[in-house]
N, C-alpha and C. Protein backbone atom coordinates (compact mmCIF):
# COMPACT_ATOMS: atom_id res chain seq x y z
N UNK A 1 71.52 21.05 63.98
CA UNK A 1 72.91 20.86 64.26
C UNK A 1 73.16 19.44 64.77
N UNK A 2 72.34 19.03 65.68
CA UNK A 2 72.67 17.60 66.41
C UNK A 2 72.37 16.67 65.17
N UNK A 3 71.72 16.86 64.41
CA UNK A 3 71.34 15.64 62.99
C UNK A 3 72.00 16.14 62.04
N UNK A 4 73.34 16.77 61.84
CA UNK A 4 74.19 16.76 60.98
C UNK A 4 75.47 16.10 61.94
N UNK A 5 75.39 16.30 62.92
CA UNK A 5 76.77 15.62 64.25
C UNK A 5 76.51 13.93 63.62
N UNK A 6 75.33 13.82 64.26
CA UNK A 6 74.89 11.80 64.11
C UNK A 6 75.16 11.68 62.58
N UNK A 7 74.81 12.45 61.34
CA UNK A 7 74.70 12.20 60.47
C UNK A 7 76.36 12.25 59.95
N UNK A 8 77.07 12.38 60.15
CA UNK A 8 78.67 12.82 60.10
C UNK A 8 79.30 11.54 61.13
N UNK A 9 78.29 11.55 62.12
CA UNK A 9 79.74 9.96 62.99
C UNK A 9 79.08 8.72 61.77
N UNK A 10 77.51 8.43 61.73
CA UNK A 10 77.25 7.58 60.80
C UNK A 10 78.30 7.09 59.29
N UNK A 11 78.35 8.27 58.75
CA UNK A 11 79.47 8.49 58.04
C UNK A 11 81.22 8.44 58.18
N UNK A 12 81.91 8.76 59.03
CA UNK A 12 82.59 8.42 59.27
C UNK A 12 82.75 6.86 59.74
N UNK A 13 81.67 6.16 60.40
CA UNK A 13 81.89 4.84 60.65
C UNK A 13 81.42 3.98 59.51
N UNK A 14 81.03 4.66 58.13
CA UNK A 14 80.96 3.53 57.19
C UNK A 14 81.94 3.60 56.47
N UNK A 15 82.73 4.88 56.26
CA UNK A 15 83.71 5.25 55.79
C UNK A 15 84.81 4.17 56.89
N UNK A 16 84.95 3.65 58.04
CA UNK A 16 85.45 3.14 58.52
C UNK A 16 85.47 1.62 58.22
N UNK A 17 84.34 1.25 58.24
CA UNK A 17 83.88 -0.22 57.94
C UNK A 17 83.98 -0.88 56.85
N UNK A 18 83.43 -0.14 55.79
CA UNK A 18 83.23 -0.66 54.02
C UNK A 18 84.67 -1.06 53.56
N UNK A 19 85.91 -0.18 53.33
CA UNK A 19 86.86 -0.79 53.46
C UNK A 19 87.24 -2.35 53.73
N UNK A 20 86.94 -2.48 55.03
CA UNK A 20 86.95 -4.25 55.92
C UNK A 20 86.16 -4.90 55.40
N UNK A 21 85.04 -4.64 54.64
CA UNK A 21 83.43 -5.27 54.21
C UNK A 21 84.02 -5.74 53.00
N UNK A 22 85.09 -4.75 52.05
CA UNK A 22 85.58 -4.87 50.96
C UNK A 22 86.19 -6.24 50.65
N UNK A 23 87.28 -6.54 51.59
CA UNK A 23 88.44 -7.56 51.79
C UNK A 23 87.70 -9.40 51.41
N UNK A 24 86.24 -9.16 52.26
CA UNK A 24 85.57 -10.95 51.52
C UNK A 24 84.77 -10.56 50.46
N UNK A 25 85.28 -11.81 49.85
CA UNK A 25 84.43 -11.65 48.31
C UNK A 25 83.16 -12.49 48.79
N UNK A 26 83.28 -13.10 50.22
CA UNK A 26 81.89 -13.98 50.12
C UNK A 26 80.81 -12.72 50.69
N UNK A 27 81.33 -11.80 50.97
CA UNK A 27 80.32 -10.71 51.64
C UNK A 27 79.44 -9.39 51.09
N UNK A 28 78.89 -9.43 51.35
CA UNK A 28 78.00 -8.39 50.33
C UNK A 28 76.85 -7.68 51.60
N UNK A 29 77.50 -6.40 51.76
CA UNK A 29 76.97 -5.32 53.13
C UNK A 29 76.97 -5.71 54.51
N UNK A 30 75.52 -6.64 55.00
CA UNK A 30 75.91 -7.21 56.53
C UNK A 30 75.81 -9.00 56.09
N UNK A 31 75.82 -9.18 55.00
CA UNK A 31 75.05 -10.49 54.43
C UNK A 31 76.70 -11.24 54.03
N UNK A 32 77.42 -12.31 55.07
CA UNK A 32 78.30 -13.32 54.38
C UNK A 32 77.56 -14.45 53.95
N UNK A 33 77.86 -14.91 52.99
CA UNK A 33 77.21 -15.94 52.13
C UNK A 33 78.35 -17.48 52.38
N UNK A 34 77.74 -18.12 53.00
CA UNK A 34 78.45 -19.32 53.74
C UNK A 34 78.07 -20.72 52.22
N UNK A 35 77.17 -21.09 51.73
CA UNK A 35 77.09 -21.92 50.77
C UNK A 35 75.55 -21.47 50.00
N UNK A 36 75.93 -22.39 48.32
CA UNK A 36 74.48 -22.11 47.82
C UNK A 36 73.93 -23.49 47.04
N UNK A 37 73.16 -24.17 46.94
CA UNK A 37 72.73 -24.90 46.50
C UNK A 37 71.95 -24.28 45.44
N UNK A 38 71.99 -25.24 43.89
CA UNK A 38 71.27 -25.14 43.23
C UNK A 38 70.41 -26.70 42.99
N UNK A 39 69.03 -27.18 43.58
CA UNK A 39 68.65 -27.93 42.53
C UNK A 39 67.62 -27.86 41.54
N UNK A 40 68.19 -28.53 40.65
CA UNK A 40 67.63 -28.63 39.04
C UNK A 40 66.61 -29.86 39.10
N UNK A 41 65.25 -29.09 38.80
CA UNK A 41 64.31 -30.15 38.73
C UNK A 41 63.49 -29.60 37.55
N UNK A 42 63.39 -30.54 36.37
CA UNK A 42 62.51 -30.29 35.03
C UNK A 42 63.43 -28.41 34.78
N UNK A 43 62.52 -27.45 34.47
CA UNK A 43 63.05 -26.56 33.98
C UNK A 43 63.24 -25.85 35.28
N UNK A 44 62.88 -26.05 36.40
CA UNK A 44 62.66 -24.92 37.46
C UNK A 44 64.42 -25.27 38.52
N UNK A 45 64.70 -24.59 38.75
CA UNK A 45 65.47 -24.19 40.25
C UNK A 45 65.26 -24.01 41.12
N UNK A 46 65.78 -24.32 42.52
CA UNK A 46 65.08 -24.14 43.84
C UNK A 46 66.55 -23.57 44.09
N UNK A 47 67.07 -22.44 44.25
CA UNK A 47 68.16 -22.57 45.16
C UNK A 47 68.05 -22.18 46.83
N UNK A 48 69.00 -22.79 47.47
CA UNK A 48 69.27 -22.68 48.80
C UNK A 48 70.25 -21.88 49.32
N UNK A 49 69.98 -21.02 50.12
CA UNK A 49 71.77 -20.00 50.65
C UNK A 49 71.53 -20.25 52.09
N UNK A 50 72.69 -20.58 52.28
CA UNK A 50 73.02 -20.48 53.91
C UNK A 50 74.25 -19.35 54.16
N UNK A 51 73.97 -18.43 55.00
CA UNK A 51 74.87 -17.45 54.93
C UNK A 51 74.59 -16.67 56.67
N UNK A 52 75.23 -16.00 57.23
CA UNK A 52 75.11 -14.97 58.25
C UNK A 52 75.17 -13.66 57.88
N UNK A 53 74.57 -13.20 58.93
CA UNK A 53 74.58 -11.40 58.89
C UNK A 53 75.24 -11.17 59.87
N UNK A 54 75.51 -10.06 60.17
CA UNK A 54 76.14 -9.23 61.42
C UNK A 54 75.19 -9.11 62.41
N UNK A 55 75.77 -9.21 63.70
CA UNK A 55 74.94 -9.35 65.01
C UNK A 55 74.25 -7.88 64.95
N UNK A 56 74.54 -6.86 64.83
CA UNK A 56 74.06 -5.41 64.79
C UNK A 56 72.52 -5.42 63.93
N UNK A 57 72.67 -5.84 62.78
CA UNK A 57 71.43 -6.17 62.34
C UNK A 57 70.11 -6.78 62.21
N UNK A 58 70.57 -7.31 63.59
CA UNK A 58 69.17 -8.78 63.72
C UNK A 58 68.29 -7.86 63.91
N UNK A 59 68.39 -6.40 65.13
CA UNK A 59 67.02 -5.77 65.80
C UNK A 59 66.74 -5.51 64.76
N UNK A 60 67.18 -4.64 63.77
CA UNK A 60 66.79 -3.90 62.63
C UNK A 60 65.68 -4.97 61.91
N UNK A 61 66.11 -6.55 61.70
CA UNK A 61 65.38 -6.66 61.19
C UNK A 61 64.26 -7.15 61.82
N UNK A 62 64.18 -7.25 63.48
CA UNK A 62 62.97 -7.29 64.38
C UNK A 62 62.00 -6.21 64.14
N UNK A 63 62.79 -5.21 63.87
CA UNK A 63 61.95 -3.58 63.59
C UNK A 63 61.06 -3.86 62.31
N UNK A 64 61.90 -3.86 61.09
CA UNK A 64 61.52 -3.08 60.11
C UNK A 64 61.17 -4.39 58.72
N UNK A 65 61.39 -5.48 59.57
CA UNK A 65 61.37 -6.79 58.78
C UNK A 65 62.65 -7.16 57.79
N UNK A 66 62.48 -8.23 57.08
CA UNK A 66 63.25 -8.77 56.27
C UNK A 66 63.49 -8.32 54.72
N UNK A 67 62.94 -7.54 54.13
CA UNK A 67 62.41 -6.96 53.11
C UNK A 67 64.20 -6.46 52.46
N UNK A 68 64.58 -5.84 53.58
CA UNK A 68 66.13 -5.93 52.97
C UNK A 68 66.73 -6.57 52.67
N UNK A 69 67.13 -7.67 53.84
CA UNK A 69 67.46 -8.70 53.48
C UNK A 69 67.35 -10.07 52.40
N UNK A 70 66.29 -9.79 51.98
CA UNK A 70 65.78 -10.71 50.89
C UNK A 70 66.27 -9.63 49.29
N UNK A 71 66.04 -8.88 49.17
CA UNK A 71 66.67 -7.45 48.33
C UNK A 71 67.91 -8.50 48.30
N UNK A 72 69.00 -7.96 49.22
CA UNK A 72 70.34 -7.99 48.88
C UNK A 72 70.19 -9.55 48.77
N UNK A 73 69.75 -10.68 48.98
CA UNK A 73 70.17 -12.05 48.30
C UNK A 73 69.61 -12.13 47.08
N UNK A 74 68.93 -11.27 46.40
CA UNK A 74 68.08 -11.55 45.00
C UNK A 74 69.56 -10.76 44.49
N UNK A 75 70.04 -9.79 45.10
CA UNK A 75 71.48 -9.39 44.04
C UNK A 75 72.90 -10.07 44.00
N UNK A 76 72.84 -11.01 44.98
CA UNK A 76 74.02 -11.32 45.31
C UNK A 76 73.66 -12.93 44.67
N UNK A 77 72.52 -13.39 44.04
CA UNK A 77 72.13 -14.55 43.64
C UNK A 77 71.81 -14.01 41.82
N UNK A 78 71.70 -13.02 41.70
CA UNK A 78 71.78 -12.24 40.32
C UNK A 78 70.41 -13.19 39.39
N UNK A 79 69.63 -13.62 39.97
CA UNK A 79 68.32 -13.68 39.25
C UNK A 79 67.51 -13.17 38.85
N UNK A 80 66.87 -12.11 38.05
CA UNK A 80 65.63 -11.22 38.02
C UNK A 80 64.35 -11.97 38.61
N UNK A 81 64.32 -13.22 38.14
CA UNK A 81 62.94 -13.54 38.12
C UNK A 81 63.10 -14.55 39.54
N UNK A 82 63.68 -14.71 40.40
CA UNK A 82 63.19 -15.42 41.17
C UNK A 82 62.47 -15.16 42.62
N UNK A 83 61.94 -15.57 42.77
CA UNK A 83 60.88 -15.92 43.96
C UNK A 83 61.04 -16.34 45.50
N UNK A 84 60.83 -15.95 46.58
CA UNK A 84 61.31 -16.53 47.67
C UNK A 84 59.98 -17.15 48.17
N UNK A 85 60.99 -18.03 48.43
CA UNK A 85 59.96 -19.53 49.46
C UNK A 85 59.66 -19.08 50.96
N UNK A 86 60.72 -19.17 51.32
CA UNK A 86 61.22 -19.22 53.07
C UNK A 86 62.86 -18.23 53.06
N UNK A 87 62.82 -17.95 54.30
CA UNK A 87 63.99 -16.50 54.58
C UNK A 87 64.04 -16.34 56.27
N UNK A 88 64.85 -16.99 56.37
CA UNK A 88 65.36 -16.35 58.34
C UNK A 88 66.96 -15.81 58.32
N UNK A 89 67.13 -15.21 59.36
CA UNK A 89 68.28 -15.21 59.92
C UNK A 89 69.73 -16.12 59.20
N UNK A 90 69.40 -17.20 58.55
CA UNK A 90 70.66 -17.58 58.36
C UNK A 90 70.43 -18.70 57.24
N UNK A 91 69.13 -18.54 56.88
CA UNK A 91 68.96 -19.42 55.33
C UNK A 91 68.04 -18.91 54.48
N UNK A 92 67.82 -18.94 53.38
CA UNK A 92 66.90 -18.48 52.38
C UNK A 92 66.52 -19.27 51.16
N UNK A 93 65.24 -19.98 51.05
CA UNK A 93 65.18 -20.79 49.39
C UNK A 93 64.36 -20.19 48.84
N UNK A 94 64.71 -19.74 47.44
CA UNK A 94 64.18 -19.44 46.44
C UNK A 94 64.00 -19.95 45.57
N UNK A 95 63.05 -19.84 44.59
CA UNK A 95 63.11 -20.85 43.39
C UNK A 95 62.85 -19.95 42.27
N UNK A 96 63.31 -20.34 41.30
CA UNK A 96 63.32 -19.84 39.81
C UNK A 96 62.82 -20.92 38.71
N UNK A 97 61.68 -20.16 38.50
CA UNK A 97 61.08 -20.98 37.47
C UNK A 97 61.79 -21.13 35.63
N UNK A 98 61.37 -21.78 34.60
CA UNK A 98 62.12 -21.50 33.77
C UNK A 98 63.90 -21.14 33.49
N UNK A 99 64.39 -21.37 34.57
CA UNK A 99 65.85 -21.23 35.01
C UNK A 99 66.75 -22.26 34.10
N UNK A 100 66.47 -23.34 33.36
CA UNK A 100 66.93 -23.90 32.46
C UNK A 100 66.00 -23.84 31.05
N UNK A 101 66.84 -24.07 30.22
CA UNK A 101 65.92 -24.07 28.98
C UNK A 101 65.35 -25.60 28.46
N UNK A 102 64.39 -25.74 27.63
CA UNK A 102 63.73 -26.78 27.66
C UNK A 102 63.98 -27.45 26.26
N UNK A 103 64.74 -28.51 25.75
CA UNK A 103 64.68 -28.93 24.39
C UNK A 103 63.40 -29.68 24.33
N UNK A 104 62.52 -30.34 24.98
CA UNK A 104 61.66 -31.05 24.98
C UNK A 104 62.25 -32.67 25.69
N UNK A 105 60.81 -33.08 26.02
CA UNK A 105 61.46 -35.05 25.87
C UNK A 105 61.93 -34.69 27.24
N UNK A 106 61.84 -33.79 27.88
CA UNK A 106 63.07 -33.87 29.74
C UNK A 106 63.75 -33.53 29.25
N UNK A 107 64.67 -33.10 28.29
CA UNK A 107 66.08 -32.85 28.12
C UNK A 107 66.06 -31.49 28.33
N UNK A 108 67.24 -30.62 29.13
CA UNK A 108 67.43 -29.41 29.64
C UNK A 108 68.77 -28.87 29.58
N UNK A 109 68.99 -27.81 29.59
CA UNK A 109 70.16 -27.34 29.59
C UNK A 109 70.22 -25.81 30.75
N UNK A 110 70.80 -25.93 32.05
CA UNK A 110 71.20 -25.18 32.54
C UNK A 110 72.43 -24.43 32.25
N UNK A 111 72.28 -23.09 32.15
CA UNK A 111 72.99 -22.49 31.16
C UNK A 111 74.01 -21.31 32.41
N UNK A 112 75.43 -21.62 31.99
CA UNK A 112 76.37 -20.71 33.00
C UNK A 112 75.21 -19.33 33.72
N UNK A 113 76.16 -19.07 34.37
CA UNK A 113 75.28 -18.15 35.38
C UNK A 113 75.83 -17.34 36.28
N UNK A 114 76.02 -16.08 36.56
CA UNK A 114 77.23 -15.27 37.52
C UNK A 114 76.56 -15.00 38.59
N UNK A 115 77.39 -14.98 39.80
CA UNK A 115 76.96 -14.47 40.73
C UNK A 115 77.31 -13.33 40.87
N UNK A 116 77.05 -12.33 41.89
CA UNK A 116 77.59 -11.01 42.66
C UNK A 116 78.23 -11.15 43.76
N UNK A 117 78.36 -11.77 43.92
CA UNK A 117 79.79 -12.33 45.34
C UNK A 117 80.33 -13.67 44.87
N UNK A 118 81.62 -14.04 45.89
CA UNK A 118 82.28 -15.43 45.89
C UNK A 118 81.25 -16.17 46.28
N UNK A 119 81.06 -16.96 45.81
CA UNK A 119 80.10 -18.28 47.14
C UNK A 119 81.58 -19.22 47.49
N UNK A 120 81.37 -19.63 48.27
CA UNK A 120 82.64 -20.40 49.22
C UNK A 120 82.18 -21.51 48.66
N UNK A 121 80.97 -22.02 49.01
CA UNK A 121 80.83 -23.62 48.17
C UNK A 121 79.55 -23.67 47.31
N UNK A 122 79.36 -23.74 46.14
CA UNK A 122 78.50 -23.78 44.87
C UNK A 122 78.38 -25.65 44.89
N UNK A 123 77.08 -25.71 44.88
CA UNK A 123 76.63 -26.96 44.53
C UNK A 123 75.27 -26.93 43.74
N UNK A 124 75.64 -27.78 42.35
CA UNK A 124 74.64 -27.52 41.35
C UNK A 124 74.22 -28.79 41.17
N UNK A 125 72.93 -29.72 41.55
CA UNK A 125 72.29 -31.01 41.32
C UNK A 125 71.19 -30.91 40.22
N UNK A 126 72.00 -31.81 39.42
CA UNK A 126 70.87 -32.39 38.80
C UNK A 126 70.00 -33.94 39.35
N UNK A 127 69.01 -34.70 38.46
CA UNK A 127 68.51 -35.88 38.88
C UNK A 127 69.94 -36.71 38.49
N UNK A 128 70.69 -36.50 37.33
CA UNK A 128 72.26 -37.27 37.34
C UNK A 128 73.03 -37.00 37.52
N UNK A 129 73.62 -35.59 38.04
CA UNK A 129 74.85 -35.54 38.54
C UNK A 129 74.55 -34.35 39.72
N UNK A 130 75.81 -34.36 40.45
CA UNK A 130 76.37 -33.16 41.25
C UNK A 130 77.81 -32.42 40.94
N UNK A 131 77.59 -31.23 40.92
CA UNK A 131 79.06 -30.49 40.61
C UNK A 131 79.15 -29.57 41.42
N UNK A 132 80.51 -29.48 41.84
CA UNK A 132 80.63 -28.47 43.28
C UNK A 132 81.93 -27.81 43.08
N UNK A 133 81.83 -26.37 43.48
CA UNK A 133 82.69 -24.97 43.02
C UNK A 133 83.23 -24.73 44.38
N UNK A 134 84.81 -23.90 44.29
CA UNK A 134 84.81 -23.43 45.72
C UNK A 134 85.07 -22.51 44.78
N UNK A 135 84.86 -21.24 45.75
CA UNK A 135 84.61 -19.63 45.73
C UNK A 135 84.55 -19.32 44.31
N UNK A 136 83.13 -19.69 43.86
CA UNK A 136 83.06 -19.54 42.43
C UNK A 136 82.27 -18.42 42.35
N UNK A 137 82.38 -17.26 41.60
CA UNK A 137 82.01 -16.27 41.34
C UNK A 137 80.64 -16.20 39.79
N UNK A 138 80.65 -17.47 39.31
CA UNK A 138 80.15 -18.22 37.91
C UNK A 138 80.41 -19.48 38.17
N UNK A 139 78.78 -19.93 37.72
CA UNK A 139 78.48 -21.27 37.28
C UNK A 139 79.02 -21.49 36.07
N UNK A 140 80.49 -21.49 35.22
CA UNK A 140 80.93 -22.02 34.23
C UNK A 140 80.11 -23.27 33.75
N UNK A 141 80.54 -23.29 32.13
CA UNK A 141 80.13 -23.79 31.28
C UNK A 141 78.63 -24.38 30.91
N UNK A 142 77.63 -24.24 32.03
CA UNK A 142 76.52 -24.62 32.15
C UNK A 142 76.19 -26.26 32.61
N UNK A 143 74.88 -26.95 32.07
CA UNK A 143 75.27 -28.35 32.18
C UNK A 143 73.45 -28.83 31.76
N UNK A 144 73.83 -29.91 31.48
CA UNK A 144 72.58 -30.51 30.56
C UNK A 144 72.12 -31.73 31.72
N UNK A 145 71.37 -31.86 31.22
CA UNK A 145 70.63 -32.50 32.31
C UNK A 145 68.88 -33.54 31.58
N UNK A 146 68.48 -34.92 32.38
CA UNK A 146 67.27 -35.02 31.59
C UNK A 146 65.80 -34.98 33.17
N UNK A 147 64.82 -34.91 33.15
CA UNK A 147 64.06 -35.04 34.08
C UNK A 147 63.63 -36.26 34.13
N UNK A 148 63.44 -36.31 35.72
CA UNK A 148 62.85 -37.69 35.96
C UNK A 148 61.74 -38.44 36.01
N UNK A 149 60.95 -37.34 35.84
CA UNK A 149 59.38 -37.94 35.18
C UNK A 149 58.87 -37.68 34.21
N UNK A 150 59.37 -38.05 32.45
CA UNK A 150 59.09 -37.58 31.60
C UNK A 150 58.35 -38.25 31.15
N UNK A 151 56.85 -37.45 30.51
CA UNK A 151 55.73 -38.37 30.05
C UNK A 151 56.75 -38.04 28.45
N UNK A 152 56.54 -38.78 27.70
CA UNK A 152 56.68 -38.96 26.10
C UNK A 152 55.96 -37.80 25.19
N UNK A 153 56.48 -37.43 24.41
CA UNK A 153 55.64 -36.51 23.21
C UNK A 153 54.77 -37.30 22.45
N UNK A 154 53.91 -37.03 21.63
CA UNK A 154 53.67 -37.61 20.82
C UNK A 154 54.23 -38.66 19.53
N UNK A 155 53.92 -39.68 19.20
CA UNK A 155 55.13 -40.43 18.09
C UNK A 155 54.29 -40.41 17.28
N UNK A 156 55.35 -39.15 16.36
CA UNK A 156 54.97 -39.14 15.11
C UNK A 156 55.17 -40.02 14.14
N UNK A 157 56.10 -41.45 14.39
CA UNK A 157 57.25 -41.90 13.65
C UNK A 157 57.75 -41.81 12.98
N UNK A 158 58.68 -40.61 13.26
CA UNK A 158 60.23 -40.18 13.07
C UNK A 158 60.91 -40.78 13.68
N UNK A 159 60.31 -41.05 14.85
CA UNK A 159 61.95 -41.30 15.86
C UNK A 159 62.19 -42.95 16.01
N UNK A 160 63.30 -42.88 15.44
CA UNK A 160 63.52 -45.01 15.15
C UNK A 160 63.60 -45.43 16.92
N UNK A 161 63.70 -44.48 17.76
CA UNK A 161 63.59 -45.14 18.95
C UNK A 161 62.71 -46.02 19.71
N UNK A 162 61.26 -45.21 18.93
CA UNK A 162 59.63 -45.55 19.68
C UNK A 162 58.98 -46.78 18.02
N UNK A 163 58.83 -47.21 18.50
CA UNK A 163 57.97 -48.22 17.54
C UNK A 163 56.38 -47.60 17.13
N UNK A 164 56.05 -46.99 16.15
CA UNK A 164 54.62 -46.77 15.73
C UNK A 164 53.46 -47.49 16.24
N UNK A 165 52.76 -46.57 15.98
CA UNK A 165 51.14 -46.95 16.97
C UNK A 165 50.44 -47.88 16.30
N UNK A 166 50.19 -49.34 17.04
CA UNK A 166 49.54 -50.20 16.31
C UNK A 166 49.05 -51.08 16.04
């Protein structure tokens, strides 16, 4: 009887809360998402989130660790494949390998990309540019990009750029 009482106020107070949780698009459960960095290096991504949780949740994650918390930023960052670096309380970098596609030569193409929440400020670096979103929900149109330490392919001479071996 007493663990259907707790189990019923529990309920009623999410039934209370989620509603209010509803209203920011930058928020996703106890996790507001304050900014995200993407940088673009060769094919890989490192991104950066700076975001807060709710004061209620810090013990929880003194208890039971971070394991949640890293969960809900892999969904709210909508990557399958990426990887976490580092994760506290109020920042997290991950990196994603293969995250752009590769024409060869350094040349790359980071390709649009959705998130699962608003991010308030989206910043996407390449080695030549920076582009910055407010409460962008999608990395529209994608963006091309070349790397900055590109050894050369082989010259076959085709390419009127490279002068033949000789």
């Amino acid at each position: 009887m007493r663990v259907r009482a707790v189990a019923l106020v529990i309920l009623l107070l999410a039934c209370a809360v989620v509603p209010a949780l509803a209203a920011n698009e930058e928020r996703y459960g106890y996790i507001t998402v304050e900014d995200v960095t993407v940088q673009l290096d060769n094919g890989t991504a490192v991104i950066n989130v700076n975001y807060s949780v709710d004061e209620n949740t810090r013990f929880i994650f003194f208890l039971f660790g971070k394991q949640d918390l890293k969960n809900k930023l892999l969904k709210i960052l909508n990557y399958d494949d990426a990887r976490m670096r580092s994760i506290n309380l109020s920042r997290a970098e991950f990196v994603v390998d293969e995250a752009a596609v590769s024409y060869g030569d350094g040349i790359y193409w980071y390709p649009s990309h959705d998130f699962n929440v608003a991010i308030p400020t989206l910043v996407v670096k390449s080695p030549q540019s920076t582009k910055n979103f407010t409460m962008a929900k999608k990395f529209p149109a994608g963006m091309g990009y070349f790397a900055m330490d590109v050894q050369p392919g082989p010259d076959t001479g085709n390419n009127p750029q490279r002068a033949p071996p000789g």
